[in-house]
N, C-alpha and C. Protein backbone atom coordinates (compact mmCIF):
# COMPACT_ATOMS: atom_id res chain seq x y z
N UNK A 1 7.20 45.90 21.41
CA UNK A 1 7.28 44.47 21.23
C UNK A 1 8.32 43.92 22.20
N UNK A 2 7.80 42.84 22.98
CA UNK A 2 8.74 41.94 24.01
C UNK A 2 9.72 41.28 23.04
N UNK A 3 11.22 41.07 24.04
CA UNK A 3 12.30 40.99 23.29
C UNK A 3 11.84 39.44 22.71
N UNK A 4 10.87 38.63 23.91
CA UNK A 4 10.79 37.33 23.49
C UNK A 4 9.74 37.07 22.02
N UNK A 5 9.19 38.15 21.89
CA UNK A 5 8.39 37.91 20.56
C UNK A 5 9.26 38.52 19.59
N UNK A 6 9.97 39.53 19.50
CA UNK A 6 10.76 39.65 18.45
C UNK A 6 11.89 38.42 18.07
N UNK A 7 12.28 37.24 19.45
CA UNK A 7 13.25 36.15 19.04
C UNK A 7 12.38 35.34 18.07
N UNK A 8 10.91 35.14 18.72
CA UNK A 8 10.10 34.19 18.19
C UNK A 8 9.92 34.68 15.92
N UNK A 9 9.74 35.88 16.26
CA UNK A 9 9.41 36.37 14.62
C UNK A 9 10.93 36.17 13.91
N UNK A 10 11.59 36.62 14.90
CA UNK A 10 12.81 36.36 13.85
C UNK A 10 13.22 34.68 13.80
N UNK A 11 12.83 33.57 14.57
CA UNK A 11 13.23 32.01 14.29
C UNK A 11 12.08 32.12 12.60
N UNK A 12 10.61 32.56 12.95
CA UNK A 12 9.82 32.28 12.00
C UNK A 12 9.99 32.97 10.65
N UNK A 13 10.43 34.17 10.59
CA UNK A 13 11.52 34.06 9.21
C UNK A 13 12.44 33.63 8.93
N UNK A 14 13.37 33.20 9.69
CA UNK A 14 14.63 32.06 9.64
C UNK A 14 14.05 31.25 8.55
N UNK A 15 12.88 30.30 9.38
CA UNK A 15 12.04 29.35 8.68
C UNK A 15 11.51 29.93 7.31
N UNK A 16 10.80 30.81 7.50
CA UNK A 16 10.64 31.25 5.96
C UNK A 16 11.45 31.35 4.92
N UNK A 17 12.41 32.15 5.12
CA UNK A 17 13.37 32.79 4.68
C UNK A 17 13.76 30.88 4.19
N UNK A 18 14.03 30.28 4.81
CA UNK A 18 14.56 28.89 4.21
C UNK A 18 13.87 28.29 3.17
N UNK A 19 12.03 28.57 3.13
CA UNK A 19 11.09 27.39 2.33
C UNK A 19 11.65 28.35 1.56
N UNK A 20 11.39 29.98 1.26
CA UNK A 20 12.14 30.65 0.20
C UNK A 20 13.27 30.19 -0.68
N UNK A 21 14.68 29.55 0.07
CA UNK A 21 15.59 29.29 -0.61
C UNK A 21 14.95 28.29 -1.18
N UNK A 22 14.52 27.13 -0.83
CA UNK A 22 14.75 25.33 -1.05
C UNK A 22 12.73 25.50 -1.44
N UNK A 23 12.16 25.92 -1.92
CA UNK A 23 10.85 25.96 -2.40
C UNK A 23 10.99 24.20 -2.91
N UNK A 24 11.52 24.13 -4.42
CA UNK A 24 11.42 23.35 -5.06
C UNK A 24 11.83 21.96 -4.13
N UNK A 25 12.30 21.98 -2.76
CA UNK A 25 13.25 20.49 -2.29
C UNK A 25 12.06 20.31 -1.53
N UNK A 26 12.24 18.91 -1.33
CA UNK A 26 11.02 17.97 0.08
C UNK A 26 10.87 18.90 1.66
N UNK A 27 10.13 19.67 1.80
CA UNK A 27 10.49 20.10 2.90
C UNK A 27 9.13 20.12 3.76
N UNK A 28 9.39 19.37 5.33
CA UNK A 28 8.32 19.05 6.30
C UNK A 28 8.44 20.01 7.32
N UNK A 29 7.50 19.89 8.04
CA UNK A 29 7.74 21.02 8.99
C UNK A 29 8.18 20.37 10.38
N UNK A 30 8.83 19.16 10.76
CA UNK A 30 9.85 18.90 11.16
C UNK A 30 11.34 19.82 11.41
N UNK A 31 11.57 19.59 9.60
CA UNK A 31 13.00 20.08 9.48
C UNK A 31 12.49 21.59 9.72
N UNK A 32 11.42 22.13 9.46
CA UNK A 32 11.59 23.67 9.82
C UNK A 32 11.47 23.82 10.80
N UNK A 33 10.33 23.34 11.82
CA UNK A 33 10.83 23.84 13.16
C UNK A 33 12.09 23.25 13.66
N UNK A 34 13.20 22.59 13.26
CA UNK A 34 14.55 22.64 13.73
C UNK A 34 15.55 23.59 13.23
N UNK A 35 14.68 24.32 11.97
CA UNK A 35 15.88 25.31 11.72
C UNK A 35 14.91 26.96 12.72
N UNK A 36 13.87 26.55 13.14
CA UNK A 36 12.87 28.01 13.69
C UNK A 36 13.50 26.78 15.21
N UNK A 37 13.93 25.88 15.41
CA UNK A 37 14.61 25.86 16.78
C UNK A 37 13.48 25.63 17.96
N UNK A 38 12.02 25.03 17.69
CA UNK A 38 10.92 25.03 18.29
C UNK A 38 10.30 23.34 17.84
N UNK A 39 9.45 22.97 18.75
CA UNK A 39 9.03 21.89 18.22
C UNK A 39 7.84 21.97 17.13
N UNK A 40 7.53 20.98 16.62
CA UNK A 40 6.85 21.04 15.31
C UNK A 40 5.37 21.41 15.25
N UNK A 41 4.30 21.47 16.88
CA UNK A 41 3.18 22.13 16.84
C UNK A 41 3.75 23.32 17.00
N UNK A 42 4.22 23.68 17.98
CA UNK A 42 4.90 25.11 18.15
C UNK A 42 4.87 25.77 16.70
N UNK A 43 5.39 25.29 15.88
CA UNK A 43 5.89 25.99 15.06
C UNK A 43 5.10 26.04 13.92
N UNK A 44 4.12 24.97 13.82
CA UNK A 44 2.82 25.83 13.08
C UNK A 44 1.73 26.35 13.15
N UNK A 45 1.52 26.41 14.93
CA UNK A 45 0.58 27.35 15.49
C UNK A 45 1.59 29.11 15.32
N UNK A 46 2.65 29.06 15.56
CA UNK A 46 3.19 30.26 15.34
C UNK A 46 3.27 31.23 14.35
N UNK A 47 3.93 29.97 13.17
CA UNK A 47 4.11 30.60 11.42
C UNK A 47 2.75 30.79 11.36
N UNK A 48 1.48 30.46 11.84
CA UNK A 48 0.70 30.47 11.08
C UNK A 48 -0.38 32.36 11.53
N UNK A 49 0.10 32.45 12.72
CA UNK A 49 -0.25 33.75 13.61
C UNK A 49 0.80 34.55 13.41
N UNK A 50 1.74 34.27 12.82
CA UNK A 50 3.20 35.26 12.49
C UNK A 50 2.39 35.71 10.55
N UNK A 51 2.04 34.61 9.76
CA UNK A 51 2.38 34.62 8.65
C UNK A 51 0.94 35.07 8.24
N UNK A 52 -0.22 34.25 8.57
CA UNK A 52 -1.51 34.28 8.54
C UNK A 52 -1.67 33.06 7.65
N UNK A 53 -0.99 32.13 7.30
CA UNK A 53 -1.35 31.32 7.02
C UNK A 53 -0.66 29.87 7.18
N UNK A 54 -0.75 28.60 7.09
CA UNK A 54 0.04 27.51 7.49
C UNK A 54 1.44 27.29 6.74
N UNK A 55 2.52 26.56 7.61
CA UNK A 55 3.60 26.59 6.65
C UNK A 55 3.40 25.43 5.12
N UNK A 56 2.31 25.00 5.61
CA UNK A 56 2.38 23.85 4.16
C UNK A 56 1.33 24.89 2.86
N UNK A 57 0.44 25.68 3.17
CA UNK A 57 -0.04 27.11 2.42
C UNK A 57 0.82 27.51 1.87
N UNK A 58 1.95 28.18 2.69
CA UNK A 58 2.53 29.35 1.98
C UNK A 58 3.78 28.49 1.14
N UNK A 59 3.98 26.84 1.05
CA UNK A 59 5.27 26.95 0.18
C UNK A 59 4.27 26.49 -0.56
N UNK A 60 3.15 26.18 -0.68
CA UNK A 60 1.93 25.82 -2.13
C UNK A 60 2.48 26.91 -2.26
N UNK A 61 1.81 27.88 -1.75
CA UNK A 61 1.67 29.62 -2.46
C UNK A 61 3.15 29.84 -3.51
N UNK A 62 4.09 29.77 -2.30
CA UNK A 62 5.58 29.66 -3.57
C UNK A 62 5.96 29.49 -4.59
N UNK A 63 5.47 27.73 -4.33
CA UNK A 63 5.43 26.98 -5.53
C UNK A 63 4.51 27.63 -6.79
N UNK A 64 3.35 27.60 -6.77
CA UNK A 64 2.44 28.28 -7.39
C UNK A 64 3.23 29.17 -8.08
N UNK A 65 3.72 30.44 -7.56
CA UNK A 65 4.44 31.63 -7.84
C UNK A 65 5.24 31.78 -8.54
N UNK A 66 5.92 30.67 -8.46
CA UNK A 66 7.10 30.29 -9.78
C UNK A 66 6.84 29.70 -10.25
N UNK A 67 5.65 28.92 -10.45
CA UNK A 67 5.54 27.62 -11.50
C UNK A 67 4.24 29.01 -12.88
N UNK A 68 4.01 30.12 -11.97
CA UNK A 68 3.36 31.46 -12.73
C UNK A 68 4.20 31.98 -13.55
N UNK A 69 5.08 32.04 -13.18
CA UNK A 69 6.11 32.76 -13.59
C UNK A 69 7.20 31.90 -14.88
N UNK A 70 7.34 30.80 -14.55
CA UNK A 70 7.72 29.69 -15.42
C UNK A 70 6.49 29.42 -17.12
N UNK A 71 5.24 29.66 -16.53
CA UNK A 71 4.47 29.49 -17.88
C UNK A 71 4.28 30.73 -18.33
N UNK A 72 4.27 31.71 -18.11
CA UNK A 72 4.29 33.39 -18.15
C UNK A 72 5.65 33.46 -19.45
N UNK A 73 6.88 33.06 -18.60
CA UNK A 73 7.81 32.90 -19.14
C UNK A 73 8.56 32.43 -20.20
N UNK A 74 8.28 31.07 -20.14
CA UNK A 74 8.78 29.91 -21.08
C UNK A 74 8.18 29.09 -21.98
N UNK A 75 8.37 28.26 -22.85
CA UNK A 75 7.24 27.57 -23.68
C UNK A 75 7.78 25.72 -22.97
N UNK A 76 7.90 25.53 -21.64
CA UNK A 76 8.02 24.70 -21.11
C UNK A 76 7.20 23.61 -21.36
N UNK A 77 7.15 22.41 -20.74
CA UNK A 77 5.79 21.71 -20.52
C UNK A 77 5.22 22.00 -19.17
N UNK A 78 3.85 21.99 -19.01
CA UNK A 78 3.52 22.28 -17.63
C UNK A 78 3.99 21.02 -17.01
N UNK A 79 3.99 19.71 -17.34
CA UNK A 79 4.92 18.83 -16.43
C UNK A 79 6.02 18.83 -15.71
N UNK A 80 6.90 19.78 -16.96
CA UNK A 80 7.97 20.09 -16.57
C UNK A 80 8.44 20.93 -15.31
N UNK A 81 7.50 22.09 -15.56
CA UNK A 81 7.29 23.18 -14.85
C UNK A 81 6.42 22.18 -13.27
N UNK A 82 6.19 21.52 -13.50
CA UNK A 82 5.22 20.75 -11.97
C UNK A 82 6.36 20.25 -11.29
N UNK A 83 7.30 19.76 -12.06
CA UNK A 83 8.30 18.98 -10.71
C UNK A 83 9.24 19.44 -10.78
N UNK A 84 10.14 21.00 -11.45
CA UNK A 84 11.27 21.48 -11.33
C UNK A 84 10.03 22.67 -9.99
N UNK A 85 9.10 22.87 -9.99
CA UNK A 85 8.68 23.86 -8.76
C UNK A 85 8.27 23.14 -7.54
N UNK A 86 8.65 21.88 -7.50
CA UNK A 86 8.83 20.68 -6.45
C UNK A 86 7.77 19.94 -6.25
N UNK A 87 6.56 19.90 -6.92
CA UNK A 87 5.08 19.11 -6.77
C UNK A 87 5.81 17.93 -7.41
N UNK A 88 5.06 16.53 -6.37
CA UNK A 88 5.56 15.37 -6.56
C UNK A 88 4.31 14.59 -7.84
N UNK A 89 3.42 15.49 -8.67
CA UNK A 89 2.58 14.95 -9.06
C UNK A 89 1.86 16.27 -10.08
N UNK A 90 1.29 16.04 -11.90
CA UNK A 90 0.60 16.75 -12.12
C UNK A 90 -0.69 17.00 -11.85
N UNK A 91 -1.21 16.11 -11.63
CA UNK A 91 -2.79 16.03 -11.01
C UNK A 91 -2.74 17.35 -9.56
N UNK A 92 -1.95 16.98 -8.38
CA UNK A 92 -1.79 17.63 -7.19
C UNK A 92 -1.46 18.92 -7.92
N UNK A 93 -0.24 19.29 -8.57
CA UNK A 93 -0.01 20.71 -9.02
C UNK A 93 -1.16 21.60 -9.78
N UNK A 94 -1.78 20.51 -11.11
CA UNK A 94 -2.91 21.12 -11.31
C UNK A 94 -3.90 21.64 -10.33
N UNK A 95 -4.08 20.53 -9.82
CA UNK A 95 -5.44 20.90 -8.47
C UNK A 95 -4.62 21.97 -7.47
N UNK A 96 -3.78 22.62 -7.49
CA UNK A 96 -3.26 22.83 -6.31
C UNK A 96 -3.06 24.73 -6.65
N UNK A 97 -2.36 24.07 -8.33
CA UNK A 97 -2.57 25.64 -9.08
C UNK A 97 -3.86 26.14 -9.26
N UNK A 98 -4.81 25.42 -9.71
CA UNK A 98 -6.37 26.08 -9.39
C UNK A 98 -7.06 26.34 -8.52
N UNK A 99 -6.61 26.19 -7.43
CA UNK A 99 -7.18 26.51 -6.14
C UNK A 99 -6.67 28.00 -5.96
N UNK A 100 -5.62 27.93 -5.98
CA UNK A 100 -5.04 29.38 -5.84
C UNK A 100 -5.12 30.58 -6.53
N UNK A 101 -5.19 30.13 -8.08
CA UNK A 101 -4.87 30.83 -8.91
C UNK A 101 -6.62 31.19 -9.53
N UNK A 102 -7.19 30.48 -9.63
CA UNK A 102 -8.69 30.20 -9.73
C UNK A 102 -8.68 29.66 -11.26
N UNK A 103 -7.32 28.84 -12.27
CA UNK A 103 -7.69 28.76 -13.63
C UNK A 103 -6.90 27.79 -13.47
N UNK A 104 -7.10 26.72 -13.97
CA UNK A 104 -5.60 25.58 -14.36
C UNK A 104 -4.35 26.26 -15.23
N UNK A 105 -3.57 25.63 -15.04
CA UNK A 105 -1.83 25.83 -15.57
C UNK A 105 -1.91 26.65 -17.07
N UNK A 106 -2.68 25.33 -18.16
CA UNK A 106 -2.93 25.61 -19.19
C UNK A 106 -3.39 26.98 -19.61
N UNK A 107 -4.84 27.24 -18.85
CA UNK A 107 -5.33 28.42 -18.98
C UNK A 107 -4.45 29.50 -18.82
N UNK A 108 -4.26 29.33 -17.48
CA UNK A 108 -3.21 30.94 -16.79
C UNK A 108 -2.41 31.31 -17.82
N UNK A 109 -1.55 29.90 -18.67
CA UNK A 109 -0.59 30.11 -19.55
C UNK A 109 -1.80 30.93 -20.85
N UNK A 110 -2.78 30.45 -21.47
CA UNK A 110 -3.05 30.98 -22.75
C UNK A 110 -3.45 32.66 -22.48
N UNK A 111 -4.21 32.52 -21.13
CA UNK A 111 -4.61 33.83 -20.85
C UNK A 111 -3.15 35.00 -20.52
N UNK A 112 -2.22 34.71 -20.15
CA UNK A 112 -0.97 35.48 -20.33
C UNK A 112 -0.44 36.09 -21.82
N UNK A 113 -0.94 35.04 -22.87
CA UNK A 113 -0.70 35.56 -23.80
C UNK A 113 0.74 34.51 -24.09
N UNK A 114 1.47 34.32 -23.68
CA UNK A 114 2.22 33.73 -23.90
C UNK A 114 2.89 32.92 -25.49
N UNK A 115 3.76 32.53 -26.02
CA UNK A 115 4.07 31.33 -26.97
C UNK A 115 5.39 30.71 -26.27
N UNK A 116 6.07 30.11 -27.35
CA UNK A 116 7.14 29.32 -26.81
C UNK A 116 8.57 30.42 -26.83
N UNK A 117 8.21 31.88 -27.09
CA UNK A 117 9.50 32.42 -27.60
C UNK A 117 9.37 33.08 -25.74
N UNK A 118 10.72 32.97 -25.44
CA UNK A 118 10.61 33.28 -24.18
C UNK A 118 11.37 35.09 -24.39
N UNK A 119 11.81 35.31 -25.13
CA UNK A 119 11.81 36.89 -25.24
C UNK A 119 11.32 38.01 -25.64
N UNK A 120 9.88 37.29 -25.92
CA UNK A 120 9.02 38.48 -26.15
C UNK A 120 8.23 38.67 -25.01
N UNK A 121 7.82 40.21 -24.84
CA UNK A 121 6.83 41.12 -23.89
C UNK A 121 5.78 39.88 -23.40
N UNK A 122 5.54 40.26 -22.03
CA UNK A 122 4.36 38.87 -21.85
C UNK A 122 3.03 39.56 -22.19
N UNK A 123 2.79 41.00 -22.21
CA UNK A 123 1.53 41.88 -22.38
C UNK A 123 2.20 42.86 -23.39
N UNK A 124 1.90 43.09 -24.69
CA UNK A 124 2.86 44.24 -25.00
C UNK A 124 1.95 45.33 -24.98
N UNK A 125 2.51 46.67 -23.97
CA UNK A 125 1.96 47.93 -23.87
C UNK A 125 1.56 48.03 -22.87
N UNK A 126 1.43 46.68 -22.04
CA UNK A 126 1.02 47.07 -20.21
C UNK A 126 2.45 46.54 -19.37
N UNK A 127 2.66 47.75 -18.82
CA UNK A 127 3.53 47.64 -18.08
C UNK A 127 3.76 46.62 -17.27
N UNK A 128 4.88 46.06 -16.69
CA UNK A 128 5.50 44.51 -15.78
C UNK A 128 5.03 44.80 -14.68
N UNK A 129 4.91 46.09 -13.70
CA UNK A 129 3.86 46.13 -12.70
C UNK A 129 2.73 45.70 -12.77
N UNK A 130 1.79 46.12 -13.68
CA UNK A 130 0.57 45.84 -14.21
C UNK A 130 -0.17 44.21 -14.14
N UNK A 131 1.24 43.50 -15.19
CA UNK A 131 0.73 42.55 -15.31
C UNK A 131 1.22 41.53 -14.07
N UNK A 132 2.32 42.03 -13.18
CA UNK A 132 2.63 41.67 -11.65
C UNK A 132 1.32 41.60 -11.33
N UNK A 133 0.51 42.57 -11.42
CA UNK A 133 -0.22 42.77 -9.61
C UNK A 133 -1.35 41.89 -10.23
N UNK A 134 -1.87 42.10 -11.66
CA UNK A 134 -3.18 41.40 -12.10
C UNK A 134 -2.70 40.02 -11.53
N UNK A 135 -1.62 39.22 -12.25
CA UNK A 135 -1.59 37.88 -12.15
C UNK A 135 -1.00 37.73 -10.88
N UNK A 136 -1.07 37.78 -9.55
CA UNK A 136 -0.79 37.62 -8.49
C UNK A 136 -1.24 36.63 -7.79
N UNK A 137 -1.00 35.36 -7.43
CA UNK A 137 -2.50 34.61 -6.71
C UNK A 137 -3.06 35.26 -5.69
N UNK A 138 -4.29 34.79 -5.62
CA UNK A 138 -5.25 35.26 -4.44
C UNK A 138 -4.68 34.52 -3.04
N UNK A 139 -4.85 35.29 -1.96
CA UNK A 139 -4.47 34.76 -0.88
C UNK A 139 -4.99 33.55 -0.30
């Protein structure tokens, strides 16, 4: 690998590595290609051949990921859970979680098994790998 493509992968996890921290905050791909240090086509023709998918994809995907993990988890409201995982809207989060996930919020939550006690087993008797890899979104 040329030294100049290893600078380029490492600005584009910079950038990642950032929607990672700040998932839940307003974030355009402006401000990321100034922290990946490239201008703003640059930088999502790149993330997107670095990552395989667009930078506005993968912080859905994020979002998604913890807002899984939040109804898995907690006996929240899914409202709640829509704008602490940074969606400016439940309609968009719904539509946005079913695309990915292939079930709305509600569902994912009943099909987990879930109640409101957040310290009980989310599957009891299948292991946290298990129920990791099943409930994973689709790419």
């Amino acid at each position: 690998m040329s030294r100049a493509a290893e600078e380029t992968n490492r600005r584009m996890l910079r950038a990642r590595d950032a929607m990672d921290r700040a998932y839940a905050q307003p974030l355009d791909v402006p401000a990321l290609a100034r922290i990946a240090h490239v201008s703003p086509a640059h930088f999502t023709r790149t993330f997107r051949a670095t990552f395989g998918e667009t930078p506005h994809r993968y912080l859905q995907r994020r979002r998604v990921e913890r807002a899984m993990f939040l109804l898995r988890e907690t006996g929240r409201s899914v409202t709640d859970i829509c704008y602490e995982v940074g969606f400016g809207s439940p309609g968009t989060f719904s539509r946005t979680f079913s695309d990915i996930v292939g079930r709305s919020p509600r569902a994912y939550r009943q099909e987990a098994g879930r109640t409101a006690d957040p310290t009980g087993p989310a599957s009891p008797g299948v292991p946290t790998c298990f129920t990791m890899a099943w409930t994973r979104p689709r790419a």
